[in-house]
Protein backbone atom coordinates (compact mmCIF):
# COMPACT_ATOMS: atom_id res chain seq x y z
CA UNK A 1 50.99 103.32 86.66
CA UNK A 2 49.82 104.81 89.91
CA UNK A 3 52.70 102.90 91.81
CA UNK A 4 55.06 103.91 89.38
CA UNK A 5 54.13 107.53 90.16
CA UNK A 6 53.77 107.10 93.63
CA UNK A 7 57.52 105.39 93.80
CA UNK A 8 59.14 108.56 91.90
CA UNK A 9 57.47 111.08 94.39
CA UNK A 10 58.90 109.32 97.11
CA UNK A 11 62.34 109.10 96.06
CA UNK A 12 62.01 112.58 95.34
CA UNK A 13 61.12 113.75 98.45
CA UNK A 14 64.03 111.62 99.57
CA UNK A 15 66.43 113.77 97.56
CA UNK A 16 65.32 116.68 98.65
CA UNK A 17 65.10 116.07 102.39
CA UNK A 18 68.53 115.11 101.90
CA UNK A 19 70.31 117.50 99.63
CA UNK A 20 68.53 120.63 100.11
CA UNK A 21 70.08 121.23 103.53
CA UNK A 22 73.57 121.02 101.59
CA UNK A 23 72.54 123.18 98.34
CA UNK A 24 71.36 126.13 100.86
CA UNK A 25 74.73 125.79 102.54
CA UNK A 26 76.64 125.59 99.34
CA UNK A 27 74.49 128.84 98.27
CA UNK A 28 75.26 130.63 101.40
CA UNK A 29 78.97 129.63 100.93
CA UNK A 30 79.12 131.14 96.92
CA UNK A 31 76.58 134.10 97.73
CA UNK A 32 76.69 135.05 100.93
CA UNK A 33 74.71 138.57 101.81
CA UNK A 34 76.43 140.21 98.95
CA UNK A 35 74.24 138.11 96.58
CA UNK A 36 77.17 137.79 93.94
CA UNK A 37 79.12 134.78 93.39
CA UNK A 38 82.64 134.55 95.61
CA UNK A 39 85.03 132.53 96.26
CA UNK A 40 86.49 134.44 98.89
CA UNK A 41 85.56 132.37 101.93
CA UNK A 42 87.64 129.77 100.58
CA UNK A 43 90.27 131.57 100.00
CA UNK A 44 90.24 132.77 103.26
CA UNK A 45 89.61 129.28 104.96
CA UNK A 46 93.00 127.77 103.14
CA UNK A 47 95.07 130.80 103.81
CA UNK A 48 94.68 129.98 107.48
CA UNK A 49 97.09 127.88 108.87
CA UNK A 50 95.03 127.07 111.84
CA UNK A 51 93.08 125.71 109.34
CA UNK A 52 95.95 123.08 108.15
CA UNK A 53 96.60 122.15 111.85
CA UNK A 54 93.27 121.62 112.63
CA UNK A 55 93.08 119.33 109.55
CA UNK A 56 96.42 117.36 110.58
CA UNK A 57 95.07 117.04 114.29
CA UNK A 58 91.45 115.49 113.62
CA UNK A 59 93.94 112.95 110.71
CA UNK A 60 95.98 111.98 113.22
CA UNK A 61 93.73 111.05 116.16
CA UNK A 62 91.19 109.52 113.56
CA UNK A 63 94.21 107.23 112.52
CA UNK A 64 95.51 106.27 115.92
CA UNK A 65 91.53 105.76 116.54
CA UNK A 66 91.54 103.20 113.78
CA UNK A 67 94.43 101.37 114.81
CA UNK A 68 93.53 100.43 118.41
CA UNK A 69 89.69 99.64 117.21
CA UNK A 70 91.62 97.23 114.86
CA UNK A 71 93.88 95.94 117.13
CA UNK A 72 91.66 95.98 120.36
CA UNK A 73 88.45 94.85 118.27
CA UNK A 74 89.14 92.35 116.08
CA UNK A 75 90.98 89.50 118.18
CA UNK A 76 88.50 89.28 120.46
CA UNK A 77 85.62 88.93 118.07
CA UNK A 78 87.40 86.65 115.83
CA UNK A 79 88.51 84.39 119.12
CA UNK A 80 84.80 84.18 120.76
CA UNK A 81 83.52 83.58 116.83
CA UNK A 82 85.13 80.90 116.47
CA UNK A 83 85.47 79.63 119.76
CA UNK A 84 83.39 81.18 122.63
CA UNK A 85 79.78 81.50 121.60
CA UNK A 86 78.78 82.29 125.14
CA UNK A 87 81.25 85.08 125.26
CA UNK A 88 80.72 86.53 121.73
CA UNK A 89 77.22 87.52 123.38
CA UNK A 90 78.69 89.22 125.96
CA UNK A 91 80.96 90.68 123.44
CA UNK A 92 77.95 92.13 121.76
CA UNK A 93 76.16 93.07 124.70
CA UNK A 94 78.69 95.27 125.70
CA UNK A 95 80.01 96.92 122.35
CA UNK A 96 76.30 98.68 122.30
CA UNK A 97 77.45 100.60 125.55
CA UNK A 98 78.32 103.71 123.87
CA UNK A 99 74.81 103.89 121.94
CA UNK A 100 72.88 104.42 125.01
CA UNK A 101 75.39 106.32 127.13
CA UNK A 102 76.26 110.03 125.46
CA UNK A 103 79.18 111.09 124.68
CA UNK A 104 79.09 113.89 127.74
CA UNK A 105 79.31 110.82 130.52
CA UNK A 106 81.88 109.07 128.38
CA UNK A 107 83.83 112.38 128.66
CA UNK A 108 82.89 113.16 132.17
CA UNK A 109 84.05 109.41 133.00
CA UNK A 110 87.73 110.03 131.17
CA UNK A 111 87.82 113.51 133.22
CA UNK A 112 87.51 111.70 136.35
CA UNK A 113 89.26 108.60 135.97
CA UNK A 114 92.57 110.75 134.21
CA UNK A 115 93.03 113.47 136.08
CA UNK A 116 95.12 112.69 139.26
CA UNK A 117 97.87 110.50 139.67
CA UNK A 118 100.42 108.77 136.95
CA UNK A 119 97.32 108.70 134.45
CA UNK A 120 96.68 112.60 134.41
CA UNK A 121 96.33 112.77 130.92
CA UNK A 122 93.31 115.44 130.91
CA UNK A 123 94.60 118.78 128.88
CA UNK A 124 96.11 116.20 126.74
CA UNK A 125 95.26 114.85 122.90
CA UNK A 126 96.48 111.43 124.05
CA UNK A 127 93.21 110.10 125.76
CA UNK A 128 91.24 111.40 122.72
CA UNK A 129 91.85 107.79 120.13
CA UNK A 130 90.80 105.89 122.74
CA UNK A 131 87.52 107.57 123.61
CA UNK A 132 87.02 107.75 119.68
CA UNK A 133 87.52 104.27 119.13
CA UNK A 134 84.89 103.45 122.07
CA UNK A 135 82.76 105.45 120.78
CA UNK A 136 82.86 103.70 117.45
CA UNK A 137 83.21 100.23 119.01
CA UNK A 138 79.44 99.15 118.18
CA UNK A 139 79.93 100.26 114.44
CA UNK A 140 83.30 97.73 114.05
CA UNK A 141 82.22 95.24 116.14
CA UNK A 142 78.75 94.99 114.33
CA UNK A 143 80.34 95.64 110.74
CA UNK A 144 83.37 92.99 111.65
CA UNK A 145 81.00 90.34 113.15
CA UNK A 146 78.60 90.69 109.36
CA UNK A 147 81.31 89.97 108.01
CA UNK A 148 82.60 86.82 109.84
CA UNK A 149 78.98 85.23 109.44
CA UNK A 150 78.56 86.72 105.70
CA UNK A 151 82.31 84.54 105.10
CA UNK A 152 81.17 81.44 107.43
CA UNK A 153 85.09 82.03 109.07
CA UNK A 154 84.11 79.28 111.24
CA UNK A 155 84.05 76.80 108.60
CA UNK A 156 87.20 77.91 106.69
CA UNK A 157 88.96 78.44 109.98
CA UNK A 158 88.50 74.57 110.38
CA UNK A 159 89.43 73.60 107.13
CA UNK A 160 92.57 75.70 107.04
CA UNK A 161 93.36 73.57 110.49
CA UNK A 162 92.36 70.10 108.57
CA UNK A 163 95.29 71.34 106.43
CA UNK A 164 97.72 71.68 109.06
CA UNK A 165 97.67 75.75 109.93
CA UNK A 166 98.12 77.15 113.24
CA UNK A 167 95.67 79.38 115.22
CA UNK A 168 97.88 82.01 114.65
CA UNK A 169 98.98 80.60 110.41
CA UNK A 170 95.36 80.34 109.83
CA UNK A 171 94.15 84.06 111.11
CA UNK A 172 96.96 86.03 109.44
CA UNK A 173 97.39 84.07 106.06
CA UNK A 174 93.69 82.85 105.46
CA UNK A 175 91.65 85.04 107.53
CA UNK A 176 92.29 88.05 107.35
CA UNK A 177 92.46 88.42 103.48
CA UNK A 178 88.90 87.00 104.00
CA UNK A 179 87.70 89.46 106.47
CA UNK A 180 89.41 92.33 104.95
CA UNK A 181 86.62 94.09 103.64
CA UNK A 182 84.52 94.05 107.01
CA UNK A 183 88.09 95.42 108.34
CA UNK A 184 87.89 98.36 106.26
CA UNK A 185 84.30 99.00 106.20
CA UNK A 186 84.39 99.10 110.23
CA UNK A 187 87.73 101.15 109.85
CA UNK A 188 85.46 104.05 107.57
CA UNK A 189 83.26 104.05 110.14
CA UNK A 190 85.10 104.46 112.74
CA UNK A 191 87.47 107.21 110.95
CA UNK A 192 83.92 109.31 110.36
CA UNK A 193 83.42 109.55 113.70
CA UNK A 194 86.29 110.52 115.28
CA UNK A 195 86.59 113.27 112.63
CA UNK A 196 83.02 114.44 113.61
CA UNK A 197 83.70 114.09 116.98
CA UNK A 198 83.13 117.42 119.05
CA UNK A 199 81.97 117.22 122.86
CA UNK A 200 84.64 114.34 124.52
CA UNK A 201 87.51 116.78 122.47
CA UNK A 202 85.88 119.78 123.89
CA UNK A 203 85.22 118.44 127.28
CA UNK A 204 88.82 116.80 127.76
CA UNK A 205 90.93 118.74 126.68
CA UNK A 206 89.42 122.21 127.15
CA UNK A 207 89.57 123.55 124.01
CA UNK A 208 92.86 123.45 124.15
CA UNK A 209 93.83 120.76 121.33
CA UNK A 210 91.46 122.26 118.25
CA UNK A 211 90.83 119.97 116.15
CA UNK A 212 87.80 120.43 112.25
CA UNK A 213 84.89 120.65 114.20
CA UNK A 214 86.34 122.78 117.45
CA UNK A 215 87.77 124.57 114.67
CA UNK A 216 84.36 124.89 112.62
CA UNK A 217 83.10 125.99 116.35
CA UNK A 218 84.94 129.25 116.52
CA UNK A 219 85.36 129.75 112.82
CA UNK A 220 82.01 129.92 112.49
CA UNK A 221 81.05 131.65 115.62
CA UNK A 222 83.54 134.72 114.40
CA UNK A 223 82.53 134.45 110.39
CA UNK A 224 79.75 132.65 108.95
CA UNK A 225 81.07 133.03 105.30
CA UNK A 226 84.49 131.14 106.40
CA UNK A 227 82.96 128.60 108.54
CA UNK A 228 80.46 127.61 106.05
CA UNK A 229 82.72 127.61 103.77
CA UNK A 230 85.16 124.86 105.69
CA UNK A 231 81.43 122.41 106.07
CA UNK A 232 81.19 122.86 102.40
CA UNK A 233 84.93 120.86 102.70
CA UNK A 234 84.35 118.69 104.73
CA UNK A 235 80.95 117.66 103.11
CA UNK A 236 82.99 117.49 99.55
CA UNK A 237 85.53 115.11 101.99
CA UNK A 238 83.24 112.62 102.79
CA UNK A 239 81.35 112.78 99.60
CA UNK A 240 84.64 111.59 97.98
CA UNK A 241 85.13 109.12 100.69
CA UNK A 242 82.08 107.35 100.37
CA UNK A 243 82.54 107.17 96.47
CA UNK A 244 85.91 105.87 96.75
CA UNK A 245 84.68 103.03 99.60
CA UNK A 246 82.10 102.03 96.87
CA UNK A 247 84.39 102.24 94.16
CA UNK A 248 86.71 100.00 95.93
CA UNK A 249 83.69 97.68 96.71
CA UNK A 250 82.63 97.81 93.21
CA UNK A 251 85.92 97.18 91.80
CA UNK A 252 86.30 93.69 93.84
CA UNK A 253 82.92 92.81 92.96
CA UNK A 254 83.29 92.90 89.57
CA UNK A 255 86.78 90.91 90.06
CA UNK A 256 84.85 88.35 91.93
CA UNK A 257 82.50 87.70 88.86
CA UNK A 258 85.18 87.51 86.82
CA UNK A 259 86.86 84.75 89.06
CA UNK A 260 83.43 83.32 88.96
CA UNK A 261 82.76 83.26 85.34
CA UNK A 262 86.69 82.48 84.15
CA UNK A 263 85.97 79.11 87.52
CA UNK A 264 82.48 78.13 85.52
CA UNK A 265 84.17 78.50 81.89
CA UNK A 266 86.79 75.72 82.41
């Protein structure tokens, strides 16, 4: 009895560390000073288009982002899997860079390194997908390898070669249906970050390229109402995000049990 009470006061203190942070912003939003309810902040907050382009510049550079950590990523780690033990270590070593160096000497390193010469790209959006997908290299690498253990890729790999498949047959027809969900899960991860991602953006572009959270920056800084009101958006975003991920992971789960149970029926 006593740990049954004792496990129901925890997980409410859990709640409430976590949501009551996000009920006094949502109250703030609604009520404001005025102490009546209004929508009026987010009415104000859509009618901007600054707003909109913020939005479509923090999509955009969050899906380039993506892209490269796919592309740049997940050869590699599928390669030294499979073949290159020694290497995958290294591999690992150095995809946990970015957790112990901040984001300010990541930033100061791209300011240095791009601004002279053909690569003088500082001022410019273009340098940003790259330092976002660095930054969430140790999230996709980490989520990507699980999932190449979790699937033992090294022993279907060799079957699918028993059977006659290239390298390159084997990794595009067998594997990466396999590894697909450590793909995406990586990819979410990834795609959070670079949305969230506020001091490299500042620091290499100037301010100049505004994407949500320079945007939440000065929207905030010049009314409280409107800027909490845009956090209160972006929370409901990812909220809906992270449902949909597990809904998606739900939904195959539930398909693999029925693959399961239909298999052990016949």
């Amino acid at each position: 009895m006593f740990e049954k009470w004792l496990y129901r006061v925890i997980i409410a203190l859990f709640l409430l560390q976590v949501l009551l942070p996000f009920v006094g912003l949502i109250q703030f939003t609604l009520v404001g000073g005025s102490g009546a309810l209004s929508f009026a902040s987010f009415a104000t907050l859509f009618s901007d288009p600054s707003f909109a382009l913020s939005l479509f510049n923090s999509l955009w550079l969050a899906g380039a982002a993506v892209l490269l950590s796919i592309v740049i990523f997940t050869p590699p780690v599928w390669h030294a899997y499979l073949y290159a033990p020694k290497l995958l270590r290294v591999i690992e070593a150095v995809s946990f860079v970015p957790f112990v160096v901040p984001a300010v000497v990541l930033a100061l390193a791209y300011v240095q390194f791009f601004s002279s010469g053909l690569l003088n790209l500082v001022g410019t959006p273009y340098l940003l997908p790259f330092a976002f997908a660095l930054l969430g290299m140790p999230f996709y690498v980490q989520v990507f390898l699980n999932r190449l253990r979790h699937a033992d890729a090294r022993a279907v790999h060799e079957a699918a070669q028993t059977l006659g498949a290239s390298d390159v047959q084997a990794f595009i027809r067998i594997q990466l249906p396999l590894l697909r969900s450590g793909i995406i899960n990586g990819s979410l991860l990834v795609f959070t970050i670079s949305i969230g991602e506020f001091t490299i953006t500042q620091l290499t572009t100037g301010g100049s390229y505004v994407t949500l959270p320079l945007y939440l920056l000065i929207t905030f800084t010049n009314n409280p109402l409107e800027g909490s009101a845009m956090a209160v958006v972006t929370l409901f975003l990812a909220v809906a995000g992270v449902v949909a991920a597990l809904a998606a992971a739900s939904g195959k789960r539930r398909r693999m049990d029925a693959v399961t149970a239909s298999k052990e029926a016949s």
